[in-house]
N, C-alpha and C. Protein backbone atom coordinates (compact mmCIF):
# COMPACT_ATOMS: atom_id res chain seq x y z
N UNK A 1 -41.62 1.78 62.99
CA UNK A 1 -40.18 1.61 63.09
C UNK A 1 -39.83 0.18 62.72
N UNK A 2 -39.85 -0.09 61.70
CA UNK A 2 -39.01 -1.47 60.77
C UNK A 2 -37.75 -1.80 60.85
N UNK A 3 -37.28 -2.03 61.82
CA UNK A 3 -35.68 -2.27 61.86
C UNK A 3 -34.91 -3.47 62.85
N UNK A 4 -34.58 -4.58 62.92
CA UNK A 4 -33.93 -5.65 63.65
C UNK A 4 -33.58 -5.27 64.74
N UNK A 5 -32.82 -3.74 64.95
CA UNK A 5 -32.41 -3.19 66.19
C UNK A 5 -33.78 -2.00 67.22
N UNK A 6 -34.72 -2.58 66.59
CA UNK A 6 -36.22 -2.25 67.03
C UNK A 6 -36.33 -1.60 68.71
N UNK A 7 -35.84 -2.80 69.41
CA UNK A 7 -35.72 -2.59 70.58
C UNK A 7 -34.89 -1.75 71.35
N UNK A 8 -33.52 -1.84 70.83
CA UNK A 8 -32.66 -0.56 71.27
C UNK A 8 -33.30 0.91 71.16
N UNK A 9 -33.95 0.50 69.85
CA UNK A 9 -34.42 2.06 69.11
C UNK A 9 -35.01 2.62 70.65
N UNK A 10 -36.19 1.54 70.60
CA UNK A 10 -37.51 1.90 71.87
C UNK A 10 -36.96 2.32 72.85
N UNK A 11 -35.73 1.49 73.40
CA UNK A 11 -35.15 1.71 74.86
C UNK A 11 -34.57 2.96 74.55
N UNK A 12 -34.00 3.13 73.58
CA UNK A 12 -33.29 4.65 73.72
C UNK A 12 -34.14 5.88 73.44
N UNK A 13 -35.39 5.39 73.23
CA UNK A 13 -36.75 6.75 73.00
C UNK A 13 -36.99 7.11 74.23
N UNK A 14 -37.11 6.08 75.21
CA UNK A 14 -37.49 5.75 76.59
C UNK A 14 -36.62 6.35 77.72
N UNK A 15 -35.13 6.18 77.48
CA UNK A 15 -33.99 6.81 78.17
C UNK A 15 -34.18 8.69 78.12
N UNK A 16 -34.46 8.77 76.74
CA UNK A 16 -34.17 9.88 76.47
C UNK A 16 -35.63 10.87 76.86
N UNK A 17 -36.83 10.37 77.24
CA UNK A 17 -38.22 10.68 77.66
C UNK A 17 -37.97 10.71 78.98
N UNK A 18 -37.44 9.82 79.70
CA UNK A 18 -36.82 9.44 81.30
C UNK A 18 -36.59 10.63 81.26
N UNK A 19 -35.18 11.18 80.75
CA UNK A 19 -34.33 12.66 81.18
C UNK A 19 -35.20 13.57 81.28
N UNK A 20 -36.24 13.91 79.95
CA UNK A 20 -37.07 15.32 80.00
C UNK A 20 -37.93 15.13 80.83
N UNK A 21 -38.12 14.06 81.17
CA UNK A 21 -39.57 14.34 82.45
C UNK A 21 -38.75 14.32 83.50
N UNK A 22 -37.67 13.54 84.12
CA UNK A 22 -36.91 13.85 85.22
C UNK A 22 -36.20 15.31 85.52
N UNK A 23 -36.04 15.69 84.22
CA UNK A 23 -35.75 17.22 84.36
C UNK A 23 -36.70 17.88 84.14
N UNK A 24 -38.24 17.81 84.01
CA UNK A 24 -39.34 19.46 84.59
C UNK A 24 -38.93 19.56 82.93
N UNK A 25 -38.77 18.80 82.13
CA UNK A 25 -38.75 20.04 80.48
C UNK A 25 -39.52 21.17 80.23
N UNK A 26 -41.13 19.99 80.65
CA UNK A 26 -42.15 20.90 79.92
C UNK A 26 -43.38 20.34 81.39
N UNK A 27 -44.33 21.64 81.01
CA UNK A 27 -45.83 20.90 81.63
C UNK A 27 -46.74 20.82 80.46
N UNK A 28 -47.61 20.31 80.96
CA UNK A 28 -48.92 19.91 79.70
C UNK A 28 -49.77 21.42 80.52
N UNK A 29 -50.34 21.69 79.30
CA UNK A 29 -51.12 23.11 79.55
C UNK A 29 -52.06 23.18 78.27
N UNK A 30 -53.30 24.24 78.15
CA UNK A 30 -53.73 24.86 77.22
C UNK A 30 -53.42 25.71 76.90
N UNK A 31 -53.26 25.54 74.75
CA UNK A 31 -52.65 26.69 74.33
C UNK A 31 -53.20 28.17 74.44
N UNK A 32 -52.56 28.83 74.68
CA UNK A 32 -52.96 30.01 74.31
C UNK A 32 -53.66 30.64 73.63
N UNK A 33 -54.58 31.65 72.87
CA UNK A 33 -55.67 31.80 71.84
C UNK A 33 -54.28 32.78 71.51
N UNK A 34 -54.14 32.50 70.28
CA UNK A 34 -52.92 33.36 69.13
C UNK A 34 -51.70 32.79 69.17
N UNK A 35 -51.50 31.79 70.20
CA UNK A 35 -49.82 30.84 69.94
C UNK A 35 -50.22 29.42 69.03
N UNK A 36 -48.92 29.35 68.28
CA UNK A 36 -49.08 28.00 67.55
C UNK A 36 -47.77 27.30 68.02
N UNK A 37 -48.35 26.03 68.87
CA UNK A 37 -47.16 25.33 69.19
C UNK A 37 -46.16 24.68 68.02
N UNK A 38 -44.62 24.42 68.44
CA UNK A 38 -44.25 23.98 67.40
C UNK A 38 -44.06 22.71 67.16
N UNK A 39 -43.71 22.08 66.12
CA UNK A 39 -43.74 20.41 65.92
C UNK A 39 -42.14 19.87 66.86
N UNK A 40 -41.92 18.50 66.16
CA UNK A 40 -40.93 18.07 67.11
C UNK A 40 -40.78 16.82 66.20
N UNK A 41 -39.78 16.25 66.38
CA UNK A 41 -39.42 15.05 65.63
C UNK A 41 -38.05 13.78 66.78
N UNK A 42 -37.96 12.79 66.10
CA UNK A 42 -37.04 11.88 66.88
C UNK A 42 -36.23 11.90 65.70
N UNK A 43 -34.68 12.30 66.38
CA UNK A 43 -33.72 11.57 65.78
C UNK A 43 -33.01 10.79 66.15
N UNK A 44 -32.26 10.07 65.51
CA UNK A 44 -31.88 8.46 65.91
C UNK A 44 -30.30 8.47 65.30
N UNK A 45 -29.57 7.67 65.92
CA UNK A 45 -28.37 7.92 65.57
C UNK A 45 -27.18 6.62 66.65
N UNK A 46 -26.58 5.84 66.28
CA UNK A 46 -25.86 4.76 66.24
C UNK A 46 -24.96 5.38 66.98
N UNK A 47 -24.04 5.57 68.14
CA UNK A 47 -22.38 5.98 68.85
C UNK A 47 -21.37 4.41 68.36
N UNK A 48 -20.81 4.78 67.68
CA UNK A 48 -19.92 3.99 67.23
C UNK A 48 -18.48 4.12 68.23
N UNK A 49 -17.93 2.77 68.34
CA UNK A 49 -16.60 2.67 69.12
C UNK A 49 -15.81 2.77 67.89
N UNK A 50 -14.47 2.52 68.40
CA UNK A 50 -13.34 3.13 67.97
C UNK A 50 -13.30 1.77 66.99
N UNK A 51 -13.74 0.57 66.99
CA UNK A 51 -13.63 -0.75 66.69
C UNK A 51 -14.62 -0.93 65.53
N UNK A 52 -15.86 0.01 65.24
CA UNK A 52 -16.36 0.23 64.47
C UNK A 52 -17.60 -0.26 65.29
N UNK A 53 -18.01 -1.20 65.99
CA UNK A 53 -18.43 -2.18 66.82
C UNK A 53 -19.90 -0.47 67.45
N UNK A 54 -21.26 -1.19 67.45
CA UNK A 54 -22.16 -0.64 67.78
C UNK A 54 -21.57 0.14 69.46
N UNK A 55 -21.53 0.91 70.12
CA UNK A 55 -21.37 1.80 71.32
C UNK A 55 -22.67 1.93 71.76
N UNK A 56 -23.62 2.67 71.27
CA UNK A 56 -25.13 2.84 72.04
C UNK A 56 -25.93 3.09 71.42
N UNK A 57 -27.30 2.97 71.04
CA UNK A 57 -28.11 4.00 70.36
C UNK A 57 -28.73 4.84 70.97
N UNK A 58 -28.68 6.12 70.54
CA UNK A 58 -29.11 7.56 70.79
C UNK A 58 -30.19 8.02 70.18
N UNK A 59 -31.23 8.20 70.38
CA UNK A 59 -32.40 9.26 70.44
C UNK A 59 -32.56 10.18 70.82
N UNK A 60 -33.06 11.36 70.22
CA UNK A 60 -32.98 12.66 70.38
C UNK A 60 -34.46 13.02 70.22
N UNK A 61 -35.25 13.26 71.06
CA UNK A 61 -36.55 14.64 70.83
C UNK A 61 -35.91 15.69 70.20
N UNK A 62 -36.30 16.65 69.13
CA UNK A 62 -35.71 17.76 68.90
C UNK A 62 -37.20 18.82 68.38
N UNK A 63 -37.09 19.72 68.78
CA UNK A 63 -37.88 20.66 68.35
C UNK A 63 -37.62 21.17 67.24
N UNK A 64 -39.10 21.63 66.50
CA UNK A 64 -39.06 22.08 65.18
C UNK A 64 -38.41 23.68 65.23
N UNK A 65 -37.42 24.08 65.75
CA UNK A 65 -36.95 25.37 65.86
C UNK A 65 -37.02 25.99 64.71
N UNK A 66 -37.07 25.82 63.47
CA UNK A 66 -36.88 26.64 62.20
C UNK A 66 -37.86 26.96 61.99
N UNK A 67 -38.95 26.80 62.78
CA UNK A 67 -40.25 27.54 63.00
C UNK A 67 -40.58 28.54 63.68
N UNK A 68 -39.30 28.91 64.96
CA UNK A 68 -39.13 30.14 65.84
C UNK A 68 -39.32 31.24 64.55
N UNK A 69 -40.00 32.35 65.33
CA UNK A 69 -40.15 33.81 64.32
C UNK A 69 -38.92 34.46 65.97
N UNK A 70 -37.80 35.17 65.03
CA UNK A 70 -36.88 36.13 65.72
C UNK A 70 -38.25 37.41 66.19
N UNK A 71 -37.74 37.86 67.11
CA UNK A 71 -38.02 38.61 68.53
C UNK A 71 -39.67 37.80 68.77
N UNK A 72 -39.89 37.08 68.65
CA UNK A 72 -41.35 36.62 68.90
C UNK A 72 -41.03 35.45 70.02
N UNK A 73 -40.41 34.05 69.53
CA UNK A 73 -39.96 32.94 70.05
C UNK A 73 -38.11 33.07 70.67
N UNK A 74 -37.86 33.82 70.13
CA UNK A 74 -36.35 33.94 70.22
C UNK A 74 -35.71 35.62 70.73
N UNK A 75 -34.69 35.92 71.44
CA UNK A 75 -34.06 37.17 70.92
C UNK A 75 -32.77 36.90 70.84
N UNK A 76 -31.61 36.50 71.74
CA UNK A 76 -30.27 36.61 71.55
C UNK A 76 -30.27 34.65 71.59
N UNK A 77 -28.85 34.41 70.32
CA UNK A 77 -28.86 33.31 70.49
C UNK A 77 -27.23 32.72 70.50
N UNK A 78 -26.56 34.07 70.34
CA UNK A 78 -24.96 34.04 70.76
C UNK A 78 -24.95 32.84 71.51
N UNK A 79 -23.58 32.19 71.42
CA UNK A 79 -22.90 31.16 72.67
C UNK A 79 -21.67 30.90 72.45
N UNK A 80 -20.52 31.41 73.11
CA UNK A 80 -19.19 31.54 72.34
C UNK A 80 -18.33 30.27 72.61
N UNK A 81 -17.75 29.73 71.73
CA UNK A 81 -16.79 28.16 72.34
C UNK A 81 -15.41 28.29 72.27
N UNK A 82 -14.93 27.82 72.86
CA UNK A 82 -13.10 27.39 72.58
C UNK A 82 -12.56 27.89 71.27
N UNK A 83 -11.63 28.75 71.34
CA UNK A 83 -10.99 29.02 70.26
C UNK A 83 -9.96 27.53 69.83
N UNK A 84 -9.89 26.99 68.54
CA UNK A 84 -9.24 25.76 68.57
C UNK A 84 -7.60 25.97 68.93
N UNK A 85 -7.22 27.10 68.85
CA UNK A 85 -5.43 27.69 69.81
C UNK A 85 -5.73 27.00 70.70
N UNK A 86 -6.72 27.78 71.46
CA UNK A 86 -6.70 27.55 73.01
C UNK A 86 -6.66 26.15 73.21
N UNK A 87 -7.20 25.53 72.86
CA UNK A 87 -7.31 23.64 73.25
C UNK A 87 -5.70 23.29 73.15
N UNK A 88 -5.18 23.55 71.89
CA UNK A 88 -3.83 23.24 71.34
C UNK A 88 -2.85 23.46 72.65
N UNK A 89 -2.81 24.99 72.79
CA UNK A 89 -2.72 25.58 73.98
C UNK A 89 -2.43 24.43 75.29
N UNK A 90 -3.52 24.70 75.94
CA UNK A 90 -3.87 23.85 76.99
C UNK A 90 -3.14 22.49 77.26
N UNK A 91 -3.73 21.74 75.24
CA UNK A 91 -2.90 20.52 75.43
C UNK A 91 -1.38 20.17 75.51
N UNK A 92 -1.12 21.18 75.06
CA UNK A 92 0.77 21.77 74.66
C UNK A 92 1.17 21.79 76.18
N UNK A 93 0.57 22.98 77.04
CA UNK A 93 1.10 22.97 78.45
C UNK A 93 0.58 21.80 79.44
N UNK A 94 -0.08 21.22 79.24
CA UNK A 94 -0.36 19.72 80.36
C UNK A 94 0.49 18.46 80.24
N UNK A 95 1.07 18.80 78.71
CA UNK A 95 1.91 17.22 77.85
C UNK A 95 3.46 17.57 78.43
N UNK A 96 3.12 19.06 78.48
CA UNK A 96 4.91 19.70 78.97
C UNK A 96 5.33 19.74 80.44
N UNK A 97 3.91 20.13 81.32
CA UNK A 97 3.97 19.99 82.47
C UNK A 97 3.22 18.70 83.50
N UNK A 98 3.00 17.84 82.67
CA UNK A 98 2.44 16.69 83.75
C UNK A 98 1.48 16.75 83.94
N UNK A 99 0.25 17.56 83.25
CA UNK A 99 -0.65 17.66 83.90
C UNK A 99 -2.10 16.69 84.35
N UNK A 100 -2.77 16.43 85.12
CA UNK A 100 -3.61 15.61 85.32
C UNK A 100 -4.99 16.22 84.23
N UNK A 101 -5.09 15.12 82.99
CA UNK A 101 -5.86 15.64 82.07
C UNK A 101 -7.39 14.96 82.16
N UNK A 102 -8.40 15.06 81.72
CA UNK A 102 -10.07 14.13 81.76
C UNK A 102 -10.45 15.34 80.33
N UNK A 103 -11.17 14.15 79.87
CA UNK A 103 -12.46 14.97 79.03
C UNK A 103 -13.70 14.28 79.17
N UNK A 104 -14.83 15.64 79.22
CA UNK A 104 -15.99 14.56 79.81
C UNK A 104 -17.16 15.86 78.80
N UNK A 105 -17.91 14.45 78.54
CA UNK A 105 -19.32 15.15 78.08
C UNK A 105 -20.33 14.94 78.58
N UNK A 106 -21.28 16.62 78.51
CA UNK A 106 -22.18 16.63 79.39
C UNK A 106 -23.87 16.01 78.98
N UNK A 107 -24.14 14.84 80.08
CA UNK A 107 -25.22 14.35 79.19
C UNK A 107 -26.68 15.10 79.18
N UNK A 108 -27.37 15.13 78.22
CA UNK A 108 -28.63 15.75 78.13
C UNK A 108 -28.44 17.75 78.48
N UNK A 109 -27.36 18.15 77.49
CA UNK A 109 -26.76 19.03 77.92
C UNK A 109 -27.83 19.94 77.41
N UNK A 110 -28.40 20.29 76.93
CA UNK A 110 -29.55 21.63 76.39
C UNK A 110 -30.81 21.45 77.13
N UNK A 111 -30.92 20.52 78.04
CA UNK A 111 -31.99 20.33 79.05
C UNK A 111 -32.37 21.15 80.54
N UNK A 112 -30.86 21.61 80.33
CA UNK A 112 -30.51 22.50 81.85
C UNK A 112 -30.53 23.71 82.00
N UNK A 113 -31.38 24.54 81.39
CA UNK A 113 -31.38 25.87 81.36
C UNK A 113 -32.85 26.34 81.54
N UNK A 114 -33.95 27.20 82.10
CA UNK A 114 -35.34 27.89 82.07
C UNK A 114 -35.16 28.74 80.88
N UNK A 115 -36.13 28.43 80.82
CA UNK A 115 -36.34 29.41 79.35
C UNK A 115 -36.72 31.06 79.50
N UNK A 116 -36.04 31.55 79.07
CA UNK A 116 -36.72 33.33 79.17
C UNK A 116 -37.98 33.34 78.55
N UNK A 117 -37.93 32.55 77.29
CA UNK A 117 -39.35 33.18 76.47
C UNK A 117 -40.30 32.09 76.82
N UNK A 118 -41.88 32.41 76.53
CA UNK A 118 -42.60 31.39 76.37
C UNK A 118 -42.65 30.79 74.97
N UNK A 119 -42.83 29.38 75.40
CA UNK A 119 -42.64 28.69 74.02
C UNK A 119 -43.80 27.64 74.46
N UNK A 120 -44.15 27.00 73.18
CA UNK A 120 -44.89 25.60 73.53
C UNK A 120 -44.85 24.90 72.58
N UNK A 121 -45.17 23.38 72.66
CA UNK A 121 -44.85 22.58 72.08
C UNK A 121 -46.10 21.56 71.80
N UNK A 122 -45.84 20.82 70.23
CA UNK A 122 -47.13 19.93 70.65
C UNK A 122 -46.64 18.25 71.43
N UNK A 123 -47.18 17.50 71.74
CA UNK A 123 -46.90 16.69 72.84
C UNK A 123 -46.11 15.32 71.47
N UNK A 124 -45.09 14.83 71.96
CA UNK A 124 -44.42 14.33 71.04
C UNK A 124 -45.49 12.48 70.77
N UNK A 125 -44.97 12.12 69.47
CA UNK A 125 -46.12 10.82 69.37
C UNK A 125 -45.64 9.97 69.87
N UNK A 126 -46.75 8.71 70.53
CA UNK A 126 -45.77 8.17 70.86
C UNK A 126 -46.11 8.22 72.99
N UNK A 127 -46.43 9.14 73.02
CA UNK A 127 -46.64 10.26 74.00
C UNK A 127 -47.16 11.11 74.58
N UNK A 128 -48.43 10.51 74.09
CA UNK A 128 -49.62 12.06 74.09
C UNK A 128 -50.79 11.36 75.24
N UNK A 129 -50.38 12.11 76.56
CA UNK A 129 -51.26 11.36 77.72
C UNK A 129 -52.69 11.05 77.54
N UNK A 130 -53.37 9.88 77.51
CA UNK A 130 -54.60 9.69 77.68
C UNK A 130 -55.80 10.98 77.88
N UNK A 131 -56.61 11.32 77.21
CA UNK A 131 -57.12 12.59 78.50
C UNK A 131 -56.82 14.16 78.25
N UNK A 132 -55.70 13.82 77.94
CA UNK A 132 -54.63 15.03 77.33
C UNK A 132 -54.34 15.46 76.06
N UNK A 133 -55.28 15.06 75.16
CA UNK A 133 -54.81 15.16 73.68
C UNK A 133 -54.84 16.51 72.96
N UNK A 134 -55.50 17.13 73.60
CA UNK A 134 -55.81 18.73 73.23
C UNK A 134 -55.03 19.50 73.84
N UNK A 135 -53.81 18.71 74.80
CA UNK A 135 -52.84 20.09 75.38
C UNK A 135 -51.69 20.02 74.74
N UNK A 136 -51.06 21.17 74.97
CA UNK A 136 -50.12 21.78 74.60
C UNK A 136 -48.61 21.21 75.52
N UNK A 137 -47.31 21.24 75.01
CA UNK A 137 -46.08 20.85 76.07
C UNK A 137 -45.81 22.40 76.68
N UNK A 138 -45.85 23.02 77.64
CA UNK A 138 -45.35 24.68 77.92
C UNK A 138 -43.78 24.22 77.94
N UNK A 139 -42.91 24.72 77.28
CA UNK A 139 -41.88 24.26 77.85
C UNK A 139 -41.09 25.05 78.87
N UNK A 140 -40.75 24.24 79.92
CA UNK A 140 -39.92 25.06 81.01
C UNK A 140 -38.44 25.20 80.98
N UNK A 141 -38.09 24.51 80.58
CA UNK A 141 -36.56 24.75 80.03
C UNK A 141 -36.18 24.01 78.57
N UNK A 142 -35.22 24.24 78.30
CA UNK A 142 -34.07 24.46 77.03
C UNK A 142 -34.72 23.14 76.10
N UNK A 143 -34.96 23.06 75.16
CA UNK A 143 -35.04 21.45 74.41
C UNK A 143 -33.93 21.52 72.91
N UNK A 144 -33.52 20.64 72.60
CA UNK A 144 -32.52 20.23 71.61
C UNK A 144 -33.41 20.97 70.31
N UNK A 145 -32.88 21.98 69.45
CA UNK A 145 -33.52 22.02 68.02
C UNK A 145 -33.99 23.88 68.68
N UNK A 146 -34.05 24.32 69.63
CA UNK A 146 -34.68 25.57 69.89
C UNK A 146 -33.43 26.72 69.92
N UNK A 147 -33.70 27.37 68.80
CA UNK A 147 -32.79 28.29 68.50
C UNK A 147 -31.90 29.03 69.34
N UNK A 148 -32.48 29.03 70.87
CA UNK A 148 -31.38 29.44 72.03
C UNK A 148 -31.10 28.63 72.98
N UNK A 149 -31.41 27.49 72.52
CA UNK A 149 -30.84 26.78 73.49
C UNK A 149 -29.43 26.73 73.77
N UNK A 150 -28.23 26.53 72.94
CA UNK A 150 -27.00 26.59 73.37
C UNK A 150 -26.75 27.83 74.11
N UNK A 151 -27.21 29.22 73.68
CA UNK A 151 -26.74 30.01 74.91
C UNK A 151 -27.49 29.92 76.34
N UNK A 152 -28.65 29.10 76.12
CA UNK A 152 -29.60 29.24 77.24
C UNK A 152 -28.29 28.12 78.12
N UNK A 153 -27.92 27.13 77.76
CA UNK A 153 -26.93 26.29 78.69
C UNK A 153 -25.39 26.59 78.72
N UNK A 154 -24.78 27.87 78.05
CA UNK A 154 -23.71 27.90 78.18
C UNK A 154 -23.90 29.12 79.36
N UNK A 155 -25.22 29.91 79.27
CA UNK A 155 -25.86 30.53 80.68
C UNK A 155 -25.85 30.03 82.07
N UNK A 156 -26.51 29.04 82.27
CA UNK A 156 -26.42 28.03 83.08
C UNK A 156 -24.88 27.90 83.81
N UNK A 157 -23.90 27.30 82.78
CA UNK A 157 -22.94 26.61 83.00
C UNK A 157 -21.94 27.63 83.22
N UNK A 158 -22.23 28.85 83.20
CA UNK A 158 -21.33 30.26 83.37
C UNK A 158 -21.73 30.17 84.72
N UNK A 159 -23.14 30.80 85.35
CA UNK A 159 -23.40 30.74 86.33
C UNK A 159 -23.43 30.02 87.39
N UNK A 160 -23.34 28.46 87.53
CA UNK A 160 -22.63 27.65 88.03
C UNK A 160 -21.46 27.38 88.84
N UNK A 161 -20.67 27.68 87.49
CA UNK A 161 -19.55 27.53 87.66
C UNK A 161 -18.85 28.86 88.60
N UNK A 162 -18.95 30.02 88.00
CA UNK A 162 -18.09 30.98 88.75
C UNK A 162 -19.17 30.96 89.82
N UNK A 163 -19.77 30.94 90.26
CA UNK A 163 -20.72 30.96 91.80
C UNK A 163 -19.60 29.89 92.52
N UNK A 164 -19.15 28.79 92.00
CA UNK A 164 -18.55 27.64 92.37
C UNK A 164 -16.67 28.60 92.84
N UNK A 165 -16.59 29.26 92.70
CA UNK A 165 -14.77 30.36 92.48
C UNK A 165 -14.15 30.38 91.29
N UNK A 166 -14.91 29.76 90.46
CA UNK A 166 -14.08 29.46 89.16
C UNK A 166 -13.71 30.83 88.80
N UNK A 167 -12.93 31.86 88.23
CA UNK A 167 -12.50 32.84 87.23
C UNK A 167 -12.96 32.61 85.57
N UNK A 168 -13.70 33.29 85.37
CA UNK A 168 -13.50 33.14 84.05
C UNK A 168 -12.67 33.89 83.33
N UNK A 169 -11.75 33.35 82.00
CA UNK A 169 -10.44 34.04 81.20
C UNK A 169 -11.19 35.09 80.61
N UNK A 170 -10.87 35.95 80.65
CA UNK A 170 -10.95 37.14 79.80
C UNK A 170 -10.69 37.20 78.11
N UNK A 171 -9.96 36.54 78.40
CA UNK A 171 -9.19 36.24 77.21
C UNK A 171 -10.04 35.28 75.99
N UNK A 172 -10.69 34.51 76.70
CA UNK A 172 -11.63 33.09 75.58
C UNK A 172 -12.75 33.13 77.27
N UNK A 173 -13.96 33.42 76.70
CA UNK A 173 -15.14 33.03 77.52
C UNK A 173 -15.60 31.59 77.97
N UNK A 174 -14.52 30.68 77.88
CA UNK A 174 -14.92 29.42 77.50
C UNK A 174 -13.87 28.48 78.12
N UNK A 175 -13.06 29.21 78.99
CA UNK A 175 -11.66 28.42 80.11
C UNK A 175 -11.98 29.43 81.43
N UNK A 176 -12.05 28.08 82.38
CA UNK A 176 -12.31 28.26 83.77
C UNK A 176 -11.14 28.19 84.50
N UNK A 177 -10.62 28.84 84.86
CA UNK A 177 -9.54 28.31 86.29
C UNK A 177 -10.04 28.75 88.07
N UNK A 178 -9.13 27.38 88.68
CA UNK A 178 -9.19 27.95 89.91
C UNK A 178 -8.13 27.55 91.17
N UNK A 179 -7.63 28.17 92.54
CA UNK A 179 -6.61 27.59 93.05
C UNK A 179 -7.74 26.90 94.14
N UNK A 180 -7.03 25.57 94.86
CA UNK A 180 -7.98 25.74 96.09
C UNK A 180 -6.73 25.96 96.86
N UNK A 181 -7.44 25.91 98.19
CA UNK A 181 -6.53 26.34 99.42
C UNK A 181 -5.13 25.27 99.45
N UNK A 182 -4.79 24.41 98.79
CA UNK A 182 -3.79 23.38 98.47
C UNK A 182 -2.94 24.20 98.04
N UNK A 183 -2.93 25.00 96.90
CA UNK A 183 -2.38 25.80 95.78
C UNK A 183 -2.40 24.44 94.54
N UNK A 184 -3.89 23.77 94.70
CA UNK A 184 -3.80 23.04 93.54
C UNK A 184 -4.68 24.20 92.17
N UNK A 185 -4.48 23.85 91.25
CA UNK A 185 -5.47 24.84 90.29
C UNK A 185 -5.47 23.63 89.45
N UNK A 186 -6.59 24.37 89.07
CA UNK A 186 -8.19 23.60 87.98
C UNK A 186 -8.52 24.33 87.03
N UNK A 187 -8.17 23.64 85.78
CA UNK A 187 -8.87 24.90 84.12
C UNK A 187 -9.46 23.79 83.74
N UNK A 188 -10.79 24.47 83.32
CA UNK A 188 -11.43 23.72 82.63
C UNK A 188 -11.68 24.37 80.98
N UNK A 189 -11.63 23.72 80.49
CA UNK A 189 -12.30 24.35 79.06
C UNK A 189 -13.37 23.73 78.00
N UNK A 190 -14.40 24.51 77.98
CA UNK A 190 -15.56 24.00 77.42
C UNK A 190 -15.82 24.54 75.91
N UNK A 191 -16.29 23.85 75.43
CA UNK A 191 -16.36 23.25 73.64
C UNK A 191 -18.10 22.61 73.77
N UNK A 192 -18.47 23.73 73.81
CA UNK A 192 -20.51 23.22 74.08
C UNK A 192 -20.72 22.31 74.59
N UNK A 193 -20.71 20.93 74.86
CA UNK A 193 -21.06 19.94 75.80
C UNK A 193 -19.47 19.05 75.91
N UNK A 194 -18.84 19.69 75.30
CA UNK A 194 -17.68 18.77 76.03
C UNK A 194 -16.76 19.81 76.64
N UNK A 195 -15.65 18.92 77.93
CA UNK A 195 -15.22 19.56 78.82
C UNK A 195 -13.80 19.04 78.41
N UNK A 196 -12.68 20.02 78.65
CA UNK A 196 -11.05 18.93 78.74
C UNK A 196 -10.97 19.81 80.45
N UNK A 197 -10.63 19.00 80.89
CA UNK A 197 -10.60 19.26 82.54
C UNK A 197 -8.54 19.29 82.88
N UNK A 198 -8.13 19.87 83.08
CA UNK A 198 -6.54 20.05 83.58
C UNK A 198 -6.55 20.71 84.99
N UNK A 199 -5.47 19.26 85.71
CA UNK A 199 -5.18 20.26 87.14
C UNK A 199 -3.53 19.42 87.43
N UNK A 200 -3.10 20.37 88.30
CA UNK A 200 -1.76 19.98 88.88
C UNK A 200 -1.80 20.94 90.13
């Protein structure tokens, strides 16, 4: 890695290794006799402010998903988002009625889901425990680049949420409402890792 901003790079390889081991991603295991784990790569990527002015650098682990074989590694990979009305929508009635607005994104959002299928991975470089060079990553939940991961966390975040009273709309799979005992109500509407949050 040849680059002046060297160190950010590292720290943000490091942040982003923090999350998957703090979240259970994967265990180290032996492969299977007939599975071939899949590769994995870092991507890297600058968050720019509004000023043009550096914001953060971001690193991404991502799995070699275009290596999944359908019904083998994968079966359903549906995940439905915000119709762009609906946002319009939403924003139209909160600007008209006062409403108390937030948008928030969710961090390390494809990390939060168990995986239905077995999958495995080889151990990323960089990373490959002492001792451990011949194992495999099993992964236990969702990683960035794996062909179901977005429905595996819009799963998650369904179940969550309405366990929580939320309603889900019938109408768009992807707007939450709810009253509490105040008669305050809460819609949320989700757009894959981002949220626009409205209450009055």
């Amino acid at each position: 890695m040849a680059s002046r901003d060297v160190s950010f790079w590292k720290e943000a390889i490091q942040d982003e290794m923090d999350s998957i081991m703090q979240n259970n991603t994967w265990k180290l295991t032996n492969l299977p006799p007939g599975c071939k784990p899949l590769g994995n790569k870092w991507i890297f990527k600058r968050k720019m402010k509004v000023d043009d002015n550096i914001d953060k650098f971001k690193a991404r682990l991502v799995v070699q998903g275009f290596r999944q074989k359908e019904e083998i590694d994968f079966f359903h990979t549906y995940t439905p988002v915000a119709r762009i009305a609906t946002i319009r929508l939403l924003v139209a009635l909160a600007s008209i009625h006062n409403l108390i607005k937030y948008q928030m994104d969710v961090k390390t959002t494809f990390l939060n889901d168990e995986l239905d299928e077995e999958m495995y991975m080889k151990q990323p470089d960089g990373f490959i425990l002492p001792g451990n060079e011949h194992k495999v990553c099993k992964l236990i939940k969702s990683l960035y680049g794996l062909k179901q991961a977005p429905k595996q966390w819009h799963q998650k975040f369904d179940e969550v949420i309405l366990s929580n009273g939320f309603y889900l709309n019938q109408a768009n799979k992807c707007v939450y409402s709810i009253f509490n005992s105040s008669g305050k109500r809460v819609i949320i509407c989700l757009y894959v890792d981002d949220m626009l949050i409205f209450w009055y």
